[in-house]
C-alpha atoms as a PDB file:
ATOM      1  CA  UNK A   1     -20.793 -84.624 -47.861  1.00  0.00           C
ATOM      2  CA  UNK A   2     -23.654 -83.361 -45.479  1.00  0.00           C
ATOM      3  CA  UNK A   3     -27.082 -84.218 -46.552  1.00  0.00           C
ATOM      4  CA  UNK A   4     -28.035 -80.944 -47.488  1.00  0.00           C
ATOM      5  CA  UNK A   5     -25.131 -81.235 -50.096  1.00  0.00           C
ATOM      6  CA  UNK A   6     -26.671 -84.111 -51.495  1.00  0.00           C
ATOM      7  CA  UNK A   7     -29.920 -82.729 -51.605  1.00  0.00           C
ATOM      8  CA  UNK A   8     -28.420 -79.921 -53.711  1.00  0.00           C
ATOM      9  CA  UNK A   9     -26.201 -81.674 -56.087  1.00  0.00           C
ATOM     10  CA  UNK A  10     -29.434 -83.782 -57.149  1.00  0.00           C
ATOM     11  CA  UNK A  11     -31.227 -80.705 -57.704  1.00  0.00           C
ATOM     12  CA  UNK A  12     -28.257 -79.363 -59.781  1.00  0.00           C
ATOM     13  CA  UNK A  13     -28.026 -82.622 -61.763  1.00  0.00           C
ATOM     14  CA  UNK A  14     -31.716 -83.425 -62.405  1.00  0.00           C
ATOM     15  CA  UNK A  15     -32.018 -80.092 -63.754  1.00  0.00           C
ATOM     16  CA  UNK A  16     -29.268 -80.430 -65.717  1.00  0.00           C
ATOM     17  CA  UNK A  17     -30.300 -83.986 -67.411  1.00  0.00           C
ATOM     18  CA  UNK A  18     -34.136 -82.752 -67.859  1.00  0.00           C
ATOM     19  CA  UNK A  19     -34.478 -81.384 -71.086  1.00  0.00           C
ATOM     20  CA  UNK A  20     -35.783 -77.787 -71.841  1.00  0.00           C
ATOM     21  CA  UNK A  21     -39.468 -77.361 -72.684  1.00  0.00           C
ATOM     22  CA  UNK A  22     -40.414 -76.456 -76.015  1.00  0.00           C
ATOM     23  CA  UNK A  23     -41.395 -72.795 -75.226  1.00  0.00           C
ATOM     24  CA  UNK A  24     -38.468 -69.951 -75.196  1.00  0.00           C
ATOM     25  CA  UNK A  25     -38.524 -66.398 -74.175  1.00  0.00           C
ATOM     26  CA  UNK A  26     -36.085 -64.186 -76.071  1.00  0.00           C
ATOM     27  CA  UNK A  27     -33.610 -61.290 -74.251  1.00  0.00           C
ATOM     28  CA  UNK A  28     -34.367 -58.690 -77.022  1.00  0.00           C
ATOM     29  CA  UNK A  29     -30.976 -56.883 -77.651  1.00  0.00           C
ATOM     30  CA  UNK A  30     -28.635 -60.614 -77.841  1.00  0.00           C
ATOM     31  CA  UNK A  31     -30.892 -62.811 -78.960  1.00  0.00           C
ATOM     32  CA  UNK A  32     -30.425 -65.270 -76.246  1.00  0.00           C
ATOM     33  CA  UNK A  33     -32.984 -67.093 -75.353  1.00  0.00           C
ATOM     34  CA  UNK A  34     -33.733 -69.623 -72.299  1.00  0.00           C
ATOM     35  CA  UNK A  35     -36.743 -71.581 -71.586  1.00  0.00           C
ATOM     36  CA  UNK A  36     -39.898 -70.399 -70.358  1.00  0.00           C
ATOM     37  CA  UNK A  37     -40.194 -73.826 -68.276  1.00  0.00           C
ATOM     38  CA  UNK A  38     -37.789 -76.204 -66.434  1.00  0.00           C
ATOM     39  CA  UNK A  39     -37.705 -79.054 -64.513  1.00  0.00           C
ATOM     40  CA  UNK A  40     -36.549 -79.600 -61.413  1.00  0.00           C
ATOM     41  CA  UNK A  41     -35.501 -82.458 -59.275  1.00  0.00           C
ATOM     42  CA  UNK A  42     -36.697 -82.309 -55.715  1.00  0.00           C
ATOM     43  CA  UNK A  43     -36.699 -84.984 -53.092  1.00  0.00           C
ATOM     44  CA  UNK A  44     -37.430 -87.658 -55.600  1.00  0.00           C
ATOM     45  CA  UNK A  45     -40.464 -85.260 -57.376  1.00  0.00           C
ATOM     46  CA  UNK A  46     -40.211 -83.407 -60.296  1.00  0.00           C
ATOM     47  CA  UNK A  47     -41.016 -79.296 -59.910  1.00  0.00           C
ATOM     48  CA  UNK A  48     -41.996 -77.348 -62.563  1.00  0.00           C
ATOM     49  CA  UNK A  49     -40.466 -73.924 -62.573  1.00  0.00           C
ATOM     50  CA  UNK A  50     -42.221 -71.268 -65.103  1.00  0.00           C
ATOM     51  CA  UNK A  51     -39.828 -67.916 -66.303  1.00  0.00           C
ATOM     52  CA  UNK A  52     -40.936 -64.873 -64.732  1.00  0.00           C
ATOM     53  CA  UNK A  53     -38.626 -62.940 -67.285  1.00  0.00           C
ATOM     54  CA  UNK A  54     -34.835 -62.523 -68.876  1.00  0.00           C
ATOM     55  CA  UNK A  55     -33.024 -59.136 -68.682  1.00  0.00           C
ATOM     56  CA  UNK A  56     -29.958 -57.734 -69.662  1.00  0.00           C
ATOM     57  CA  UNK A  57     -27.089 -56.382 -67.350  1.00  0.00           C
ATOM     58  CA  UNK A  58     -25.372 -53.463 -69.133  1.00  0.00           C
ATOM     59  CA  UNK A  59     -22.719 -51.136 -67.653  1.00  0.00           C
ATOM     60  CA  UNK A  60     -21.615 -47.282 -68.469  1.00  0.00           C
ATOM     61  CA  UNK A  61     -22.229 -45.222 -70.756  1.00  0.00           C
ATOM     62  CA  UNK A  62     -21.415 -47.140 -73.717  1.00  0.00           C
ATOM     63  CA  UNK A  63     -24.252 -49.995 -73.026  1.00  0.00           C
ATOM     64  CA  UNK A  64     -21.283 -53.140 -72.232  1.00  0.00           C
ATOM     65  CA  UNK A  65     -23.396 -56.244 -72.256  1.00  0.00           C
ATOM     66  CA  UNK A  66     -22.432 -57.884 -68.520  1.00  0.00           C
ATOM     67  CA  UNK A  67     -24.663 -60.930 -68.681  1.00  0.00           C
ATOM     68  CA  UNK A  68     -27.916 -62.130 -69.412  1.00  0.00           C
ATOM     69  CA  UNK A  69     -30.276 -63.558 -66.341  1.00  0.00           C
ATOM     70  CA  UNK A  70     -33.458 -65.696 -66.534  1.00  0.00           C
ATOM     71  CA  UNK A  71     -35.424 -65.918 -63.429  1.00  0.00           C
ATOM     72  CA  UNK A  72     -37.897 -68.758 -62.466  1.00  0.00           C
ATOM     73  CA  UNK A  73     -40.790 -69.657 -59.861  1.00  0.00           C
ATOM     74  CA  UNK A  74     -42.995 -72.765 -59.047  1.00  0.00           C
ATOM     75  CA  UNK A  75     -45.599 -72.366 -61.412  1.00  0.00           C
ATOM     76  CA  UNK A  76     -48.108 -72.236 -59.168  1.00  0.00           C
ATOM     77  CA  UNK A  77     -46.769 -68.664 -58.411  1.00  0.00           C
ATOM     78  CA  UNK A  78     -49.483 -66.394 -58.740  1.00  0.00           C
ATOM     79  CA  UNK A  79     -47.402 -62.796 -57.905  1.00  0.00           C
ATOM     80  CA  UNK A  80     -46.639 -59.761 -60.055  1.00  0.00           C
ATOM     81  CA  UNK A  81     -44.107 -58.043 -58.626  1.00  0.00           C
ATOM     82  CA  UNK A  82     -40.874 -58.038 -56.971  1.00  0.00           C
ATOM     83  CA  UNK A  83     -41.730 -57.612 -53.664  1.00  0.00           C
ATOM     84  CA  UNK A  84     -43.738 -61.493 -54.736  1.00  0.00           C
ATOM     85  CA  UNK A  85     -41.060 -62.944 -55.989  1.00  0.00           C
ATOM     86  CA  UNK A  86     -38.379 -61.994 -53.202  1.00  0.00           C
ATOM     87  CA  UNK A  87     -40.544 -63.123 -50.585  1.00  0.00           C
ATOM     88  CA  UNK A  88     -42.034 -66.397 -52.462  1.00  0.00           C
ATOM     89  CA  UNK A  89     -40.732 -69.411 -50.328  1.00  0.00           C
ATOM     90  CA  UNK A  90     -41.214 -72.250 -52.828  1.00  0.00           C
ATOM     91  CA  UNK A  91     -38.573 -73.917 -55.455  1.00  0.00           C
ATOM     92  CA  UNK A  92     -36.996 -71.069 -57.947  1.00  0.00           C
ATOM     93  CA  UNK A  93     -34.047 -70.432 -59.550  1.00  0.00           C
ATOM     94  CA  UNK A  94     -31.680 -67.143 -61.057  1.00  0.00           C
ATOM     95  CA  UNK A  95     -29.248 -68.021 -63.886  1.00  0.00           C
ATOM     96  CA  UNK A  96     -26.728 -65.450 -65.281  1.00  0.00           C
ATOM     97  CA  UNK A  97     -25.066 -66.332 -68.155  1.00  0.00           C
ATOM     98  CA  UNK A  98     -21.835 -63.868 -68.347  1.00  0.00           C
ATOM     99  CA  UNK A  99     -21.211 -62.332 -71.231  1.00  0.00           C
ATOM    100  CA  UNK A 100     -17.552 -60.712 -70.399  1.00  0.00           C
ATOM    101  CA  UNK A 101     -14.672 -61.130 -67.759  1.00  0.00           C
ATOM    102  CA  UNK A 102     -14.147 -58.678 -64.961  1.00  0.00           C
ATOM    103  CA  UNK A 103     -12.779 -58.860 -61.645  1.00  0.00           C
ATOM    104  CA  UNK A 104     -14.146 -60.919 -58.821  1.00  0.00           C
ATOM    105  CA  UNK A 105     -13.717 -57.809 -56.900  1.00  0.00           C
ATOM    106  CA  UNK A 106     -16.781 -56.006 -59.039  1.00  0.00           C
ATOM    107  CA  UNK A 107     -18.499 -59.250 -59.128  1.00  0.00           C
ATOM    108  CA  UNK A 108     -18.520 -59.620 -55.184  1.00  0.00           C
ATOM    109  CA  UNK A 109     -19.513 -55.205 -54.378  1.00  0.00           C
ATOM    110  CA  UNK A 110     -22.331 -56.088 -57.220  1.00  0.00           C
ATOM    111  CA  UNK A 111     -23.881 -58.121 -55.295  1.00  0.00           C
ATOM    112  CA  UNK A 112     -23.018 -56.915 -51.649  1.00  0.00           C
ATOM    113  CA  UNK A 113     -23.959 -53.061 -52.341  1.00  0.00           C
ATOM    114  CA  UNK A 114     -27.160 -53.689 -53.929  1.00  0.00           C
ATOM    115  CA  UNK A 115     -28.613 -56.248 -50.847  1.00  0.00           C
ATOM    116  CA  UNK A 116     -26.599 -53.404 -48.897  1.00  0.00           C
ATOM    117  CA  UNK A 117     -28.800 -50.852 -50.300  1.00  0.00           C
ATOM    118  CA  UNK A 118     -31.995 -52.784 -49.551  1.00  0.00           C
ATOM    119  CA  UNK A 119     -31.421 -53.303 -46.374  1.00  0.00           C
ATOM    120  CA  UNK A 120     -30.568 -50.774 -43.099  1.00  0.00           C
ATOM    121  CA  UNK A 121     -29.644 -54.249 -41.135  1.00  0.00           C
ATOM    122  CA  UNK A 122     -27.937 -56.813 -42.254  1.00  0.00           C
ATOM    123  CA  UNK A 123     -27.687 -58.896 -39.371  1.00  0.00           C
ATOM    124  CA  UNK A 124     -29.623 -61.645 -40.160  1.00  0.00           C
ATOM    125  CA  UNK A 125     -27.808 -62.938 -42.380  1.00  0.00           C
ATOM    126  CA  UNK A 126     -24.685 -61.093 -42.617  1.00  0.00           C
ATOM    127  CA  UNK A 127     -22.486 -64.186 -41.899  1.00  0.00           C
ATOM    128  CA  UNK A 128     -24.224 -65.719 -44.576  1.00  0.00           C
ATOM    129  CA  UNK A 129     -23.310 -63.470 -47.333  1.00  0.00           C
ATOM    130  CA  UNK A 130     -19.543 -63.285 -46.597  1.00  0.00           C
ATOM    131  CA  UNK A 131     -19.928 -67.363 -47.389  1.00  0.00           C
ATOM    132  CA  UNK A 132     -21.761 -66.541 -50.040  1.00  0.00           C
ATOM    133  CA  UNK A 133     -19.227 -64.072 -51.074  1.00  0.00           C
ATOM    134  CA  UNK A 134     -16.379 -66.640 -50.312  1.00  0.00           C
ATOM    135  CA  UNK A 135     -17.405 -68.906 -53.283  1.00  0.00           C
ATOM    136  CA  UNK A 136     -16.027 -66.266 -55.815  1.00  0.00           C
ATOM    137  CA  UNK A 137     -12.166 -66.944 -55.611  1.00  0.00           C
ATOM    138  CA  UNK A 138     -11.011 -65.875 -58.713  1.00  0.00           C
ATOM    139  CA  UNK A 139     -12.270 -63.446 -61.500  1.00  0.00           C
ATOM    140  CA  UNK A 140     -15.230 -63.665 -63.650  1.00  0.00           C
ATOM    141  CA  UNK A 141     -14.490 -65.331 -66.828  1.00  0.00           C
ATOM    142  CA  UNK A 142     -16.935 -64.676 -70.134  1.00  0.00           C
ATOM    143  CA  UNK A 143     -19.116 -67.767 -70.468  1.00  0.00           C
ATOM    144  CA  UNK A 144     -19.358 -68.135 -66.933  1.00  0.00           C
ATOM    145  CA  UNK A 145     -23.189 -69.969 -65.993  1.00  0.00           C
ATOM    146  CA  UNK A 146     -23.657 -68.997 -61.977  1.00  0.00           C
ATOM    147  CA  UNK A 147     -27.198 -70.742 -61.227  1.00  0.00           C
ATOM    148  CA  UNK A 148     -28.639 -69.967 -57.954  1.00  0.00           C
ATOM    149  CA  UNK A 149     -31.655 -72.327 -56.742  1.00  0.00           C
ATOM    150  CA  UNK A 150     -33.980 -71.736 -53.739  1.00  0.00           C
ATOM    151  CA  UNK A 151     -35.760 -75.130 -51.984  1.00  0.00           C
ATOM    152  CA  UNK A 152     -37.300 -75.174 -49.023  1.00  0.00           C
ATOM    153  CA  UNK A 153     -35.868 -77.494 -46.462  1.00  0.00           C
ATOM    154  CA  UNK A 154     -32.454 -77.157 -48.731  1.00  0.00           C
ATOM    155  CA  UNK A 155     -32.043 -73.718 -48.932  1.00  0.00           C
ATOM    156  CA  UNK A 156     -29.727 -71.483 -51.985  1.00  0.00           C
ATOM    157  CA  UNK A 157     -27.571 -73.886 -53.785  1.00  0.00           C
ATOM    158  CA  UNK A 158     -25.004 -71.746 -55.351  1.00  0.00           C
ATOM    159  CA  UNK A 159     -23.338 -73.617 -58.736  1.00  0.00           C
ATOM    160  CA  UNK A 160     -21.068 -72.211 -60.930  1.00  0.00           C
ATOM    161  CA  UNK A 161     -20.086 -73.788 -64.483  1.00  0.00           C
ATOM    162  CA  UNK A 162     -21.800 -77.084 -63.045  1.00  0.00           C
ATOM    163  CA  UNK A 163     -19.903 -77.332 -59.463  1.00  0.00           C
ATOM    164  CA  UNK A 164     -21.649 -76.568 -56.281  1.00  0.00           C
ATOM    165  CA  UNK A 165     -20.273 -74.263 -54.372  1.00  0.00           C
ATOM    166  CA  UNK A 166     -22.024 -74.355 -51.325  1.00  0.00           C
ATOM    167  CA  UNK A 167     -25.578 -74.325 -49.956  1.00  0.00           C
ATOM    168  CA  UNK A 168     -26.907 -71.435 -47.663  1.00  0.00           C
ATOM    169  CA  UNK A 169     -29.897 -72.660 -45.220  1.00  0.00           C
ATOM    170  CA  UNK A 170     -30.783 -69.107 -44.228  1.00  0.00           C
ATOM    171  CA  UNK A 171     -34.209 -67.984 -45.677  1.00  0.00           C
ATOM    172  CA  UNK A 172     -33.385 -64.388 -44.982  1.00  0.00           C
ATOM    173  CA  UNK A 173     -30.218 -64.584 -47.146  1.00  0.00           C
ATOM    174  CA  UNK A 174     -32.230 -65.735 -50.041  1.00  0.00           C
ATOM    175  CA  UNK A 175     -34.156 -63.249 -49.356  1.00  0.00           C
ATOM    176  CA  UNK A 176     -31.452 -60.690 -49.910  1.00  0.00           C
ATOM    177  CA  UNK A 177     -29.747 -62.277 -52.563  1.00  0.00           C
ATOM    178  CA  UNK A 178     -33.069 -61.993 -54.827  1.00  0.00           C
ATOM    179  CA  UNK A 179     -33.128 -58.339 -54.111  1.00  0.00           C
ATOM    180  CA  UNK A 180     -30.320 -57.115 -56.114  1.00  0.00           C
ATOM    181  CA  UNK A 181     -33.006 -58.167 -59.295  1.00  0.00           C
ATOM    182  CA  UNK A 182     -36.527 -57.922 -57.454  1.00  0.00           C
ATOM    183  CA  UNK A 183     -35.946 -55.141 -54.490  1.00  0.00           C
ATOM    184  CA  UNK A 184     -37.337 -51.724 -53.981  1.00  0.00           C
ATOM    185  CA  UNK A 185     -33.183 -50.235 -55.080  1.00  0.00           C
ATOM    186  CA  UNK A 186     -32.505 -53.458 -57.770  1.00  0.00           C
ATOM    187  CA  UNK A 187     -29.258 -53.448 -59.775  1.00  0.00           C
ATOM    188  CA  UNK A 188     -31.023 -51.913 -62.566  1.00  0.00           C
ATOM    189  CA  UNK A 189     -34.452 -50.617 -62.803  1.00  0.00           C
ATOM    190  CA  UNK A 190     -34.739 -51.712 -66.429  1.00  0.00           C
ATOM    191  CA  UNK A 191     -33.098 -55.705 -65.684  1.00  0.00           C
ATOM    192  CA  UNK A 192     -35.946 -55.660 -62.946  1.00  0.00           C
ATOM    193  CA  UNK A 193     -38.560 -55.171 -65.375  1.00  0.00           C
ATOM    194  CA  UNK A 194     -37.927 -57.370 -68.124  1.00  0.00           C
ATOM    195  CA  UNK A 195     -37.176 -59.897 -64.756  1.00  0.00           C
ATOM    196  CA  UNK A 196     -40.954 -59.429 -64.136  1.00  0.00           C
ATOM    197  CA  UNK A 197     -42.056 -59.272 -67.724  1.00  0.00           C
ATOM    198  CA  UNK A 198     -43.520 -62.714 -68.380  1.00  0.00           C
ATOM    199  CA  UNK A 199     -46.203 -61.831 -65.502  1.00  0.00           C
ATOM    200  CA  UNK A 200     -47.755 -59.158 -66.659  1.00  0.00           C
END
């Protein structure tokens, strides 16, 4: 295991063992609710991360709940819009919590055709996302917890249901990867504003 790897699976398991803050914000249509703190584990110091927002994921016509997604920032963030958060280079954190199965092959053009559509080059960090892409080997189950955390000096630690999948040192890729919620062409204009809603 590199060091970077052990870097991340600290992060992933301090933040797992520190408990939730007292505070919740509430996605309005499920109920679900996350806290509007955490805690994370960094190099041997505790981080406070503050929510920026939740949103809900919903596909066709008939309004399918996909999954729910809580985004976090250093607190000291002081942004209030995407463009901010995309760019901020300081601890923070996506978590989808999925509320159906589907393929991995709509799982995997969800996320590479919306950083596709945000960006007329990709080479920066184009070898980066077909790793990233990589991780997902079989199909999204309901239930499924993907976490993605940003540190600098670490870079995106990818976990899924509690195992690391890999870590990603590329800046620009994080970058990318937070534009499918936070860029100018997002997944979904509506997701993107409740993402941002707890800054206003």
């Amino acid at each position: 295991m590199t060091k970077t790897m052990r870097i991340a699976l600290l992060i992933a398991l301090a933040s797992l063992a520190l408990p939730l803050a007292a505070g919740a914000i509430v996605e309005p249509k499920t109920g679900t609710e996350y806290s509007d703190t955490i805690d994370l584990g960094i190099a041997g110091e505790s981080i406070t991360l503050k929510a920026t927002g939740v949103g809900l994921r919903e596909k066709t016509f008939m309004k399918v709940d996909v999954y729910t997604i809580v985004s976090y920032v250093n607190d000291s963030f002081v942004g209030t819009d995407g463009r901010d958060v995309v760019a901020y280079d300081a601890p923070k954190r996506l978590q989808m919590d999925l509320r159906r199965g589907f393929s991995r092959e709509k799982l995997v053009n969800s996320f590479s055709e919306t950083i596709e559509k945000n960006y007329d080059d990709l080479t920066a960090f184009e070898a980066d996302m077909a790793t990233f892409l990589a991780y997902f080997d079989r199909d999204a189950q309901e239930n499924d917890v993907l976490i993605f955390d940003y540190a600098p000096g670490v870079g995106l630690t990818t976990t899924l249901n509690g195992e690391i999948k890999g870590v990603i040192a590329n800046v620009a890729f994080t970058e990318a990867l937070w534009t499918i919620w936070f860029g100018e062409k997002p997944a979904s204009g509506g997701l993107k504003k409740g993402l941002l809603s707890a800054l206003e």
